[in-house]
PDB file of N, CA and C in Angstrom:
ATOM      1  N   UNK A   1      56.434 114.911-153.072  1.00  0.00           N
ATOM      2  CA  UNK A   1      56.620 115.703-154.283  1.00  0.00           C
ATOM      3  C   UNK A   1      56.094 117.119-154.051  1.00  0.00           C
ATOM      4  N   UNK A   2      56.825 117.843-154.063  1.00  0.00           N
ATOM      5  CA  UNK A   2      56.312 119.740-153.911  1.00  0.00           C
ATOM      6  C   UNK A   2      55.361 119.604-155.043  1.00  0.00           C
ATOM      7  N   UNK A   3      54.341 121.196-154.665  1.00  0.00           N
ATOM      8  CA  UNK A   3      53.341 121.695-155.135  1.00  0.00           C
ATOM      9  C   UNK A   3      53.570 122.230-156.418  1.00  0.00           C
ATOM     10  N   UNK A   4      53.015 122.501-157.487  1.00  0.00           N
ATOM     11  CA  UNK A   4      53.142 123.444-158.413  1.00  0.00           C
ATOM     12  C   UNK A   4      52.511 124.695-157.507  1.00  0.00           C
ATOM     13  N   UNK A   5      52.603 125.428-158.256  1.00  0.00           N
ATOM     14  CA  UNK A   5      51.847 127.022-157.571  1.00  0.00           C
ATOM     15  C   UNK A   5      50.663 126.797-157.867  1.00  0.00           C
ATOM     16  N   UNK A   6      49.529 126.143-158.881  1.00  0.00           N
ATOM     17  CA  UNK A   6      48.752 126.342-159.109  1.00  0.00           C
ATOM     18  C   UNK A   6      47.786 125.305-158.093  1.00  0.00           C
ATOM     19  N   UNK A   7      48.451 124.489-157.930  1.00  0.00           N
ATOM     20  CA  UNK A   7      48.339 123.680-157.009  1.00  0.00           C
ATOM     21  C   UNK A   7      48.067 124.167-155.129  1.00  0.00           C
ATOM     22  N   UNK A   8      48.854 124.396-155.156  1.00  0.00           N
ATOM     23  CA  UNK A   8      49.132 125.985-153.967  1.00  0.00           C
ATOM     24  C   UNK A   8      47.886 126.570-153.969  1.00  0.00           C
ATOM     25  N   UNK A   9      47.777 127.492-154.990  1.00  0.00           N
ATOM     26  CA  UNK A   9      46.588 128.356-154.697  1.00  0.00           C
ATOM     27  C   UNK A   9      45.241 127.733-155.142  1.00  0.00           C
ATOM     28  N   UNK A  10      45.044 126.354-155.753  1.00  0.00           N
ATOM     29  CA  UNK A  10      43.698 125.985-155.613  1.00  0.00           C
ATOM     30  C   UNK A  10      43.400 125.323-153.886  1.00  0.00           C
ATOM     31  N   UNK A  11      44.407 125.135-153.549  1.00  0.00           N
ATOM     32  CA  UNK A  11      44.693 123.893-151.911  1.00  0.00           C
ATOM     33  C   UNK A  11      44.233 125.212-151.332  1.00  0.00           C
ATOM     34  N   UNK A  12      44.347 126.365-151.222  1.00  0.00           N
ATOM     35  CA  UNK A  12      44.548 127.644-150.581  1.00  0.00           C
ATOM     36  C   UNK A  12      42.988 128.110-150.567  1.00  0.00           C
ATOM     37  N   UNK A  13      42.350 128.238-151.529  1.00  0.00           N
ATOM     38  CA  UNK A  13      40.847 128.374-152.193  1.00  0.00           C
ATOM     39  C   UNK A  13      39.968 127.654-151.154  1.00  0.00           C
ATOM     40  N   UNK A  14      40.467 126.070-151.432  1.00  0.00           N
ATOM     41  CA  UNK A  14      39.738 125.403-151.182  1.00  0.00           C
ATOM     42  C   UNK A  14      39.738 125.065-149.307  1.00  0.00           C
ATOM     43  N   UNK A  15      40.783 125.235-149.072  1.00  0.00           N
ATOM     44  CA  UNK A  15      41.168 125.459-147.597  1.00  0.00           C
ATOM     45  C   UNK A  15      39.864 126.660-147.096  1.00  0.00           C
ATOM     46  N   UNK A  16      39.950 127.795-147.786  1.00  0.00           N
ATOM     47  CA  UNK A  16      39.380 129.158-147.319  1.00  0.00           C
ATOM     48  C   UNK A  16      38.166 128.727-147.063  1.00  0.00           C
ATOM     49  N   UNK A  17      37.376 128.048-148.195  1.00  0.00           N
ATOM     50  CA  UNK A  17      36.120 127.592-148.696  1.00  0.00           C
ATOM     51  C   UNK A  17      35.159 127.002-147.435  1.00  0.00           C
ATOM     52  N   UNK A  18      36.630 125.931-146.925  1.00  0.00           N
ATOM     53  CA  UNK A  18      35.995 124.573-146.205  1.00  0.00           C
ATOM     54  C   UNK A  18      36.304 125.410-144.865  1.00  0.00           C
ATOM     55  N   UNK A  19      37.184 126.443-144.396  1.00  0.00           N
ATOM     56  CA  UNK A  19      37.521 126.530-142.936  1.00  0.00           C
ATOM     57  C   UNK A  19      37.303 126.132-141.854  1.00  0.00           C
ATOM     58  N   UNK A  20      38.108 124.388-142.503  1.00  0.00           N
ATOM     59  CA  UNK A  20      37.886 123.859-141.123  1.00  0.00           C
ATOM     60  C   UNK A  20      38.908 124.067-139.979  1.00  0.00           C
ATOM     61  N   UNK A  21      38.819 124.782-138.595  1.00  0.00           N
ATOM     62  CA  UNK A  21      38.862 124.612-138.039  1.00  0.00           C
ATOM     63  C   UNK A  21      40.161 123.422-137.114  1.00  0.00           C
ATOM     64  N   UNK A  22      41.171 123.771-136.973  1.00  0.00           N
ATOM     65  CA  UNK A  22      42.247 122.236-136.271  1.00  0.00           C
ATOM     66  C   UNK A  22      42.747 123.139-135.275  1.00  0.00           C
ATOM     67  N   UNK A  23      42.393 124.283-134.858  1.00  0.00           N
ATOM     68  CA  UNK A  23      42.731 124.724-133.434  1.00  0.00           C
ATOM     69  C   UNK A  23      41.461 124.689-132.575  1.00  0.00           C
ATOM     70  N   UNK A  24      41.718 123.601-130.966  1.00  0.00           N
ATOM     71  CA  UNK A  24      40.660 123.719-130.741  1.00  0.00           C
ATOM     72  C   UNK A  24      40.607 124.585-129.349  1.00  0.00           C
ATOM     73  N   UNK A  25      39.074 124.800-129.203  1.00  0.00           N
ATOM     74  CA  UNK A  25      38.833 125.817-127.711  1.00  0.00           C
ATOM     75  C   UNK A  25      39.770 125.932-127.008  1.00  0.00           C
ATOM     76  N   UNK A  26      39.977 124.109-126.043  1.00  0.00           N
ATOM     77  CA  UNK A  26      41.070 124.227-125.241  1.00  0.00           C
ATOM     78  C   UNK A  26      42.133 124.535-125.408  1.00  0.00           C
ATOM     79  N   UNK A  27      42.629 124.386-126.771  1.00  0.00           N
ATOM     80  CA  UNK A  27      44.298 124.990-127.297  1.00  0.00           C
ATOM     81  C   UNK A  27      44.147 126.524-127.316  1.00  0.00           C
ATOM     82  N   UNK A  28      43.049 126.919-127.618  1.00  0.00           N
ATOM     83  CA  UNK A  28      43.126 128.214-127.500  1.00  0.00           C
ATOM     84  C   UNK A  28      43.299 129.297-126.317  1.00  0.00           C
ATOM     85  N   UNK A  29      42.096 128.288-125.451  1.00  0.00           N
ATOM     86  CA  UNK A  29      42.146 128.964-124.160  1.00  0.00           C
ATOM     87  C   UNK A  29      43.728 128.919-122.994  1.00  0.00           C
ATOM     88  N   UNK A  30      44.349 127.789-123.404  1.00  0.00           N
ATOM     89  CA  UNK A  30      45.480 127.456-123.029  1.00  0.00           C
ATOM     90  C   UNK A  30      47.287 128.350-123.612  1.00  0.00           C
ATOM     91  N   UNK A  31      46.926 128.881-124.797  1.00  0.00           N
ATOM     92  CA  UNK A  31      47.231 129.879-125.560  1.00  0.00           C
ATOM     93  C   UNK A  31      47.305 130.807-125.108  1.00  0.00           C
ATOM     94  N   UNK A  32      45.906 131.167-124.643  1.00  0.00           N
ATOM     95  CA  UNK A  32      45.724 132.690-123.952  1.00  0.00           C
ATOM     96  C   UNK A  32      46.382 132.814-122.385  1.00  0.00           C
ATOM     97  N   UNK A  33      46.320 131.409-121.950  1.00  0.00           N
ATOM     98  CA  UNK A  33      46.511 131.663-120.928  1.00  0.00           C
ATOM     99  C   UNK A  33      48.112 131.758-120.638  1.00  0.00           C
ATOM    100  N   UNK A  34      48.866 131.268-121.594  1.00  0.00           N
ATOM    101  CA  UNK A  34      50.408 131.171-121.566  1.00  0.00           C
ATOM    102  C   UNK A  34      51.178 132.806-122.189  1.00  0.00           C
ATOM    103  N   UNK A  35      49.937 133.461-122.817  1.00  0.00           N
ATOM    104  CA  UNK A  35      50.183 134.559-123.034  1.00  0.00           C
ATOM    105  C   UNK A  35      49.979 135.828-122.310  1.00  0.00           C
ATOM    106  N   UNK A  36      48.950 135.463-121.374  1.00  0.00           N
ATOM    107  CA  UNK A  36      48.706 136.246-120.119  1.00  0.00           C
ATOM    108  C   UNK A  36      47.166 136.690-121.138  1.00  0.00           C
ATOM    109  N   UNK A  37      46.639 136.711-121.326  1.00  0.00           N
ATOM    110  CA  UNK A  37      45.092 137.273-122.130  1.00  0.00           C
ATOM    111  C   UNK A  37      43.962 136.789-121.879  1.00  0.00           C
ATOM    112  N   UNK A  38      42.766 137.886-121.932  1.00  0.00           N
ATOM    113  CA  UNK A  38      41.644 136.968-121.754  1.00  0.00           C
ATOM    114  C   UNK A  38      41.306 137.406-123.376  1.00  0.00           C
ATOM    115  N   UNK A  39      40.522 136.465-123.289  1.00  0.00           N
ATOM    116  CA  UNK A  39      39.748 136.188-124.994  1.00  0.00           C
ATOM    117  C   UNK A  39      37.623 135.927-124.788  1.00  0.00           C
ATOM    118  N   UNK A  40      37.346 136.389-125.271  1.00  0.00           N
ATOM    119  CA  UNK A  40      35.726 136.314-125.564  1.00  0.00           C
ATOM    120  C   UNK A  40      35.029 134.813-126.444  1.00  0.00           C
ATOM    121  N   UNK A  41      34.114 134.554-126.328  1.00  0.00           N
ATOM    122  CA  UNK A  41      34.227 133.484-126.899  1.00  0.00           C
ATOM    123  C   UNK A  41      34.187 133.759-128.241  1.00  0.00           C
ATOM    124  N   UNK A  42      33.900 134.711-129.307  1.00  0.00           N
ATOM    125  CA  UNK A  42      34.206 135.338-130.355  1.00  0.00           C
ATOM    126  C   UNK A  42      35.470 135.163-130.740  1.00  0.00           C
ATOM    127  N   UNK A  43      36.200 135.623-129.460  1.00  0.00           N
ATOM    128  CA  UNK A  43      37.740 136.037-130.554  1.00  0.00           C
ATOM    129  C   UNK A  43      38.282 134.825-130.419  1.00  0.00           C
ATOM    130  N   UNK A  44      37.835 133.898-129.409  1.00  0.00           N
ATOM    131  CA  UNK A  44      38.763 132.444-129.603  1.00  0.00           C
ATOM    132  C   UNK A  44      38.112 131.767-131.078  1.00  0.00           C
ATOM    133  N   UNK A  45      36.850 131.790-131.499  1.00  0.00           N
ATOM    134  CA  UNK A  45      36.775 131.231-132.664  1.00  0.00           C
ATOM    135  C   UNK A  45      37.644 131.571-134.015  1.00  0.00           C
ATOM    136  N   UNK A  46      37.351 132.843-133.902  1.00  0.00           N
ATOM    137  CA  UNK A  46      38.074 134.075-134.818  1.00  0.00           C
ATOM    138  C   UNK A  46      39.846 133.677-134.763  1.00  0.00           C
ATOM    139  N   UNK A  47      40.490 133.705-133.686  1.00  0.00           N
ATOM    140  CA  UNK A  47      42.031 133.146-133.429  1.00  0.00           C
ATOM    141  C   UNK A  47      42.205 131.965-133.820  1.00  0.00           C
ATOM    142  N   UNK A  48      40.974 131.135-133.639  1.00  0.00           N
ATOM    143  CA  UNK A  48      41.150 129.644-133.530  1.00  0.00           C
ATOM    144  C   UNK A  48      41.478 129.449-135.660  1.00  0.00           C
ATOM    145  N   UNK A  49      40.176 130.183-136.202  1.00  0.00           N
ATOM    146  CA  UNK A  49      40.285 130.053-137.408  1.00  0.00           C
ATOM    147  C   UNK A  49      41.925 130.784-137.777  1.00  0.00           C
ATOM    148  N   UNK A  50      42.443 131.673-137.364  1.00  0.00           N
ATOM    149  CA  UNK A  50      43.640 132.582-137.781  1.00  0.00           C
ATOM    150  C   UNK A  50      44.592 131.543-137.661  1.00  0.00           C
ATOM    151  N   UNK A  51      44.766 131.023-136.500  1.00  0.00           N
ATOM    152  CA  UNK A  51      45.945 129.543-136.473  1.00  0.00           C
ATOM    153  C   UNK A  51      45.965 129.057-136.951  1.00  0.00           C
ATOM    154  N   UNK A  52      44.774 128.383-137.288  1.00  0.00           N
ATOM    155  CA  UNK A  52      45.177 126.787-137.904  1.00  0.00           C
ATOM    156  C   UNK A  52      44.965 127.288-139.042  1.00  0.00           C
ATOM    157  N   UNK A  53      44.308 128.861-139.976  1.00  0.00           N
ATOM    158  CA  UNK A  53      45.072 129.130-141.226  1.00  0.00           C
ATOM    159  C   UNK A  53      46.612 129.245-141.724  1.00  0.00           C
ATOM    160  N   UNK A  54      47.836 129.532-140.721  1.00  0.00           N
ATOM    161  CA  UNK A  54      48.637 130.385-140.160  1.00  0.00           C
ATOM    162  C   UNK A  54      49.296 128.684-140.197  1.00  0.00           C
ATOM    163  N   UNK A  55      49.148 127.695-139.431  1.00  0.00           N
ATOM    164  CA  UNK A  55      49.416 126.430-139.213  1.00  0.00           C
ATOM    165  C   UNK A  55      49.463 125.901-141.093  1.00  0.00           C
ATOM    166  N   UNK A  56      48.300 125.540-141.198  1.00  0.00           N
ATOM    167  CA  UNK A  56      48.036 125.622-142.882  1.00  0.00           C
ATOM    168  C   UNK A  56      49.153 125.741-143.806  1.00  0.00           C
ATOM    169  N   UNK A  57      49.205 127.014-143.874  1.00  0.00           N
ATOM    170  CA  UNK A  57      50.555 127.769-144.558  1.00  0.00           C
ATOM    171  C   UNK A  57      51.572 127.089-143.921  1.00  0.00           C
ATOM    172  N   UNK A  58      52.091 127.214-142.684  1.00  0.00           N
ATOM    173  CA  UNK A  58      53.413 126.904-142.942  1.00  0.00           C
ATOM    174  C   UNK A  58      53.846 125.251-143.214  1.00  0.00           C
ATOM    175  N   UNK A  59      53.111 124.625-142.903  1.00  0.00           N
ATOM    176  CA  UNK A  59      52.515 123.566-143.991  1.00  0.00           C
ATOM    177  C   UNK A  59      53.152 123.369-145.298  1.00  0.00           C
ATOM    178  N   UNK A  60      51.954 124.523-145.889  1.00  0.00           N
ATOM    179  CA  UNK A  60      52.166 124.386-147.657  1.00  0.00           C
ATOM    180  C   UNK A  60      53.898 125.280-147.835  1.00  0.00           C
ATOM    181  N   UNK A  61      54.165 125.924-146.908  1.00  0.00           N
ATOM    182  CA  UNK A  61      55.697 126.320-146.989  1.00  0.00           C
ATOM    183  C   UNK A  61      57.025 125.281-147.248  1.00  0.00           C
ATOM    184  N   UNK A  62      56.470 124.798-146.018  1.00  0.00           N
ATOM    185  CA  UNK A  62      57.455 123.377-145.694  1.00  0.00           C
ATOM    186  C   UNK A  62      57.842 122.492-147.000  1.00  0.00           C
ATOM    187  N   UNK A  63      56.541 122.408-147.652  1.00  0.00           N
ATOM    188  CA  UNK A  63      56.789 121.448-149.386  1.00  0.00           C
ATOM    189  C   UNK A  63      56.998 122.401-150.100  1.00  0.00           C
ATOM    190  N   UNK A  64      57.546 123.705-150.176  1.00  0.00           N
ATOM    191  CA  UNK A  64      57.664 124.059-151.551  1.00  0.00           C
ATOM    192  C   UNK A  64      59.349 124.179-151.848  1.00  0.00           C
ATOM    193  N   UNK A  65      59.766 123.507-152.843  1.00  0.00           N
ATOM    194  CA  UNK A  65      61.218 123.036-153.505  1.00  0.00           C
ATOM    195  C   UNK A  65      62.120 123.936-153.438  1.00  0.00           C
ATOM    196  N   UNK A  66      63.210 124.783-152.321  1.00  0.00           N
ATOM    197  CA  UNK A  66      63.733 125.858-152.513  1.00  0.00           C
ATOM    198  C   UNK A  66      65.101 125.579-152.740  1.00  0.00           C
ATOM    199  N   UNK A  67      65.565 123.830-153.312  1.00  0.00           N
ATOM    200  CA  UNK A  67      66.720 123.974-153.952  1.00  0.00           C
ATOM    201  C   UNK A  67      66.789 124.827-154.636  1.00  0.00           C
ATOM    202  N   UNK A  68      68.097 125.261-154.516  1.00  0.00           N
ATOM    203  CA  UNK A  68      69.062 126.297-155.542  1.00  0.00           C
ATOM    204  C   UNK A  68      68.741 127.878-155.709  1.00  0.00           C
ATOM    205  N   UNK A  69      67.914 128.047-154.462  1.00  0.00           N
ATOM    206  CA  UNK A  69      67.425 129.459-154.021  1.00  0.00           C
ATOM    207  C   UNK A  69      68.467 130.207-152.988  1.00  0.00           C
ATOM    208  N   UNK A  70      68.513 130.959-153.484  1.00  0.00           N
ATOM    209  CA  UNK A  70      69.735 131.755-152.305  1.00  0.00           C
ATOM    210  C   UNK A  70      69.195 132.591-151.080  1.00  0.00           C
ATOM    211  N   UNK A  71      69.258 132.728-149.929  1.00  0.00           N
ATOM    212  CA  UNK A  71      68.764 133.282-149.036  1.00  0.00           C
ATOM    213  C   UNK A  71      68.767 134.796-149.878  1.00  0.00           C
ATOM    214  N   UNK A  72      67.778 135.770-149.074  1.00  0.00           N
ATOM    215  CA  UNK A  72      67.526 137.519-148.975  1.00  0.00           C
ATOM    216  C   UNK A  72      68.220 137.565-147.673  1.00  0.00           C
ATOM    217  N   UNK A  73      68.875 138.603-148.113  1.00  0.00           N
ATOM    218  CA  UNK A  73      68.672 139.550-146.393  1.00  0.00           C
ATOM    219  C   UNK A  73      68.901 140.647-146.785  1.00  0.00           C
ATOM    220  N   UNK A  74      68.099 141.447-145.691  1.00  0.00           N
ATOM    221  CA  UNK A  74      68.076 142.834-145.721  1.00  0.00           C
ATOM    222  C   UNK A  74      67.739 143.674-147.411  1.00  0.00           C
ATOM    223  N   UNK A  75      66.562 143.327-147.743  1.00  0.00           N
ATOM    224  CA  UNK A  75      66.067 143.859-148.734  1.00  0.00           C
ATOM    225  C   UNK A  75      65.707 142.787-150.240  1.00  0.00           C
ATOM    226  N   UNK A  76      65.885 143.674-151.211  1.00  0.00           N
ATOM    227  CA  UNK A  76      65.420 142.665-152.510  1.00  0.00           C
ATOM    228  C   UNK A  76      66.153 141.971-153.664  1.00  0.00           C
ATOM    229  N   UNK A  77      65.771 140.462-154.069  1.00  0.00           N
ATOM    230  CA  UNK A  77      66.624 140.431-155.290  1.00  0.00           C
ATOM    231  C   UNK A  77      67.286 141.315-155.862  1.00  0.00           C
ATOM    232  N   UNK A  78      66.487 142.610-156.516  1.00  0.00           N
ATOM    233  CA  UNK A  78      67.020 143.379-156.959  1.00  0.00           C
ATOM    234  C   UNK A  78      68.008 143.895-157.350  1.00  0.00           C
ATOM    235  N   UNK A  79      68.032 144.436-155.832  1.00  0.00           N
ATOM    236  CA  UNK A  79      68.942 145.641-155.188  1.00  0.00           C
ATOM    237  C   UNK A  79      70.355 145.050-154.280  1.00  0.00           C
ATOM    238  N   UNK A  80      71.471 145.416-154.712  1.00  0.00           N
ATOM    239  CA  UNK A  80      72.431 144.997-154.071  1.00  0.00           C
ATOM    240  C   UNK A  80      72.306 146.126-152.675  1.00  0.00           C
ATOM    241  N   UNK A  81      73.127 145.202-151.971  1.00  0.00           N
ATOM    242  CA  UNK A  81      72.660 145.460-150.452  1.00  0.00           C
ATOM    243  C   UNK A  81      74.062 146.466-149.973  1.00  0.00           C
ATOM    244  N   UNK A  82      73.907 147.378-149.540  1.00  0.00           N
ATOM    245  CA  UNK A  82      75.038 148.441-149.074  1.00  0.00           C
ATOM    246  C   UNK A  82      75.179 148.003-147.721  1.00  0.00           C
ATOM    247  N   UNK A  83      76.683 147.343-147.542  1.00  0.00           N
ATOM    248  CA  UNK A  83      76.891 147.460-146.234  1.00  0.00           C
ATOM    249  C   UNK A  83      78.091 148.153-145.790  1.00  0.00           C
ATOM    250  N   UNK A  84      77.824 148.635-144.646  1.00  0.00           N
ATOM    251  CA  UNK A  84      79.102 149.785-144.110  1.00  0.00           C
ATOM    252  C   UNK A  84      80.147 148.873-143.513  1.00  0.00           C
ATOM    253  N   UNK A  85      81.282 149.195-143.313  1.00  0.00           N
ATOM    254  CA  UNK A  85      82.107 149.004-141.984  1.00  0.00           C
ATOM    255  C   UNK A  85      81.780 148.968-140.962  1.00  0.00           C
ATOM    256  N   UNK A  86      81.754 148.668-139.971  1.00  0.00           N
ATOM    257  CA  UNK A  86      81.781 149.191-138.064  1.00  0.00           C
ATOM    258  C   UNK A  86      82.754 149.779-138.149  1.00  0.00           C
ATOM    259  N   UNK A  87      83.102 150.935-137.860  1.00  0.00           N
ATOM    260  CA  UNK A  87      84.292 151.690-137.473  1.00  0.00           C
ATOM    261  C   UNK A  87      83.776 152.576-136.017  1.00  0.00           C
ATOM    262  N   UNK A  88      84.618 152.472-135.171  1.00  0.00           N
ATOM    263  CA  UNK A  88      84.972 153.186-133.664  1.00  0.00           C
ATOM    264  C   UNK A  88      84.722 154.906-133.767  1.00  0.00           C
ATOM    265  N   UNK A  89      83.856 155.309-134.059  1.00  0.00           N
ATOM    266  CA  UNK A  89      84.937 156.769-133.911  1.00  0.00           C
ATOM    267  C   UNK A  89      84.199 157.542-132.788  1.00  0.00           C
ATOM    268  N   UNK A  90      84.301 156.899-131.450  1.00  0.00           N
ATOM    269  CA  UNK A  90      83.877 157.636-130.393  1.00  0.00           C
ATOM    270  C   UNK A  90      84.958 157.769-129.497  1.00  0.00           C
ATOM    271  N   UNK A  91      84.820 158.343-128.909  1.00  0.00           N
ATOM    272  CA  UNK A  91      86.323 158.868-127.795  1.00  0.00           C
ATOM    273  C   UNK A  91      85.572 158.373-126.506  1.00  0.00           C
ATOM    274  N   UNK A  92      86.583 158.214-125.617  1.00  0.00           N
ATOM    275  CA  UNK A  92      86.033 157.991-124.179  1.00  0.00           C
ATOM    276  C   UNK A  92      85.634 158.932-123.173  1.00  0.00           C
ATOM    277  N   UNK A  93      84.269 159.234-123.374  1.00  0.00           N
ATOM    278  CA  UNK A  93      83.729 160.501-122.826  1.00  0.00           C
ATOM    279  C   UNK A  93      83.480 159.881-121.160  1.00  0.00           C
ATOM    280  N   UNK A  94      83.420 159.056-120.480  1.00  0.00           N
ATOM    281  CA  UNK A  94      83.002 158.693-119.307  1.00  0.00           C
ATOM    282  C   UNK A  94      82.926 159.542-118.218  1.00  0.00           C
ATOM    283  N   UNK A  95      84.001 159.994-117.798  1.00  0.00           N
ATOM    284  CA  UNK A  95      84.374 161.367-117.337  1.00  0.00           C
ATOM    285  C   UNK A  95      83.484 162.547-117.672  1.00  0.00           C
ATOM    286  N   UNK A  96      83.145 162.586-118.520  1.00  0.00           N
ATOM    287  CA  UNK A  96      81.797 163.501-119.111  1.00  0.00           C
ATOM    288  C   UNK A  96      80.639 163.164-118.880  1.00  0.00           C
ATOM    289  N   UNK A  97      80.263 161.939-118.992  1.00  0.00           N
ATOM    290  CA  UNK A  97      79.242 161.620-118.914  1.00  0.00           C
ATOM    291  C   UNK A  97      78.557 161.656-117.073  1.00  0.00           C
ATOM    292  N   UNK A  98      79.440 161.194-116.261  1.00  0.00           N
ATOM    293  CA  UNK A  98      79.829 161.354-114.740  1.00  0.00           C
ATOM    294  C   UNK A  98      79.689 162.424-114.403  1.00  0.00           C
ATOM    295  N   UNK A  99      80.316 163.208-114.672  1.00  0.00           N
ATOM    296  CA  UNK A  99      80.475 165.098-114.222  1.00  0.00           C
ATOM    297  C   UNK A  99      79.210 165.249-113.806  1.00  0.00           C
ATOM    298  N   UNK A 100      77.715 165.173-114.541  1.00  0.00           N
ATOM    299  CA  UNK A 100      76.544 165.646-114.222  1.00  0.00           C
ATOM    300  C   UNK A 100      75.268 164.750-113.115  1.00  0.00           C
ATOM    301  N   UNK A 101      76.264 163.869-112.784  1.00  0.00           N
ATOM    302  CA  UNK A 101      75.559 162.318-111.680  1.00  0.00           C
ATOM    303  C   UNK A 101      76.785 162.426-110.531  1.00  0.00           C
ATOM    304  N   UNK A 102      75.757 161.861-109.721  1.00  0.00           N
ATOM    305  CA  UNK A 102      76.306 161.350-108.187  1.00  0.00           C
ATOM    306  C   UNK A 102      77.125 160.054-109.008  1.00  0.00           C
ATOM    307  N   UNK A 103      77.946 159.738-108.599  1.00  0.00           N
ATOM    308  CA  UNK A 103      78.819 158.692-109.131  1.00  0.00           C
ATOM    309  C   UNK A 103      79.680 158.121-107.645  1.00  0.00           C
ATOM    310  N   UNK A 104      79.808 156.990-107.745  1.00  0.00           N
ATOM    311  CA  UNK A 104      80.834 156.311-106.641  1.00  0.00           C
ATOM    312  C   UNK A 104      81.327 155.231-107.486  1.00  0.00           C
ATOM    313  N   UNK A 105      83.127 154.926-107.145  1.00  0.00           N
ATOM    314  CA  UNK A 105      84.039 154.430-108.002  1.00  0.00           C
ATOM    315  C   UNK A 105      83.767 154.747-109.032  1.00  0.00           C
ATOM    316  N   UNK A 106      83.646 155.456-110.407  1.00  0.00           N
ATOM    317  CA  UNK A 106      83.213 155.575-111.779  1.00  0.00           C
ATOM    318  C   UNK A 106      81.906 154.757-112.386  1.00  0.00           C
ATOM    319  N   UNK A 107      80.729 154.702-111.233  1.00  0.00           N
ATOM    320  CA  UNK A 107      79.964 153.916-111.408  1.00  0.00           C
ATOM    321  C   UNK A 107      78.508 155.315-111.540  1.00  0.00           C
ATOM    322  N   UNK A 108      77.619 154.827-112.257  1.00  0.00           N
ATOM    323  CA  UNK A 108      76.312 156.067-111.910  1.00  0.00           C
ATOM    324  C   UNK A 108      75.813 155.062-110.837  1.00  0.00           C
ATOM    325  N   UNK A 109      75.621 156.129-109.115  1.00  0.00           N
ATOM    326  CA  UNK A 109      74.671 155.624-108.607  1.00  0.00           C
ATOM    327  C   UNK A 109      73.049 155.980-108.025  1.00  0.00           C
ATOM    328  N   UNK A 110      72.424 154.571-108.589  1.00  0.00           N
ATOM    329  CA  UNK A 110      71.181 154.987-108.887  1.00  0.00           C
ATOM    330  C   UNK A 110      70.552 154.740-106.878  1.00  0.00           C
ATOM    331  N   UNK A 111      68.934 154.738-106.701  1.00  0.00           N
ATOM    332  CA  UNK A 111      68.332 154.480-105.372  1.00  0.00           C
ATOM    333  C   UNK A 111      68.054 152.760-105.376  1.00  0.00           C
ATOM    334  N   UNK A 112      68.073 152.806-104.076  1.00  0.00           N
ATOM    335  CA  UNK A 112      67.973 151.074-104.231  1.00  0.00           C
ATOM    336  C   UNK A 112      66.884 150.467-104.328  1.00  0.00           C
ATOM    337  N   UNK A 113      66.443 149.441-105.232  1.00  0.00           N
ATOM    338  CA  UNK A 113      65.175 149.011-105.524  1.00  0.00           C
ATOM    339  C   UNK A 113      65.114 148.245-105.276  1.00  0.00           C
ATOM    340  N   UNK A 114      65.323 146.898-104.639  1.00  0.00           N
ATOM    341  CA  UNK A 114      65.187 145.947-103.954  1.00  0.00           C
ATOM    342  C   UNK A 114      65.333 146.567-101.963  1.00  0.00           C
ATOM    343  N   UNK A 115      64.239 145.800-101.321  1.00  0.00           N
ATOM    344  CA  UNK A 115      64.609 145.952 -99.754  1.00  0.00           C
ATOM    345  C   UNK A 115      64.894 145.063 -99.585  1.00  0.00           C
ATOM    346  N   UNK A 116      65.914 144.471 -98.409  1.00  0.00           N
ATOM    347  CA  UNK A 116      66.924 144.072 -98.100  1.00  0.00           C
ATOM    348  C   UNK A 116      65.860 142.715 -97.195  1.00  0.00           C
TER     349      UNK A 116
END
């Protein structure tokens, strides 16, 4: 059964209150390490608490009832959304663009970066 909101933000309170903790060291340090980072033992506590707040939420996301809600995109209820055409209106400058580069077959050529 989804949350009321009020429900939500006392679970939310009381979450803050208790911060316990469900990311642990090793997930963290393992984290860092898949991310390329080093971490202090400070900031892994500090991250550790940010996750499993972050975890938390999407959690309390997951139960909340969004039958009959219509997706957003690109801005707000509000505001109806202006969208353009794609329309072409470039010419084929290639030839132009070439004129000012070393070029071979209609290609720009660059120095070689791989050795052989």
């Amino acid at each position: 059964m989804p949350k009321s909101t009020e429900d939500t933000i006392t679970s939310l309170i009381e979450f803050s209150n208790k911060r316990k903790v469900t990311i642990t060291r090793e997930e963290m340090l393992k984290i860092a390490h898949l991310v390329r980072i080093k971490l202090s033992d400070d900031e892994i506590k500090h991250y550790s608490r940010e996750l499993t707040m972050l975890d938390w939420i999407h959690d309390i996301l997951l139960s909340v009832n969004t039958d009959g809600v219509s997706p957003i995109r690109y801005g707000t209820i509000d505001k109806d959304v202006h969208v353009r055409d794609d329309v072409v209106n470039s010419r084929n400058i290639k030839e132009e663009i070439l004129s000012n580069t070393r070029s071979e077959h209609g290609y720009f050529v660059v120095p070689k970066a791989i050795n052989d």
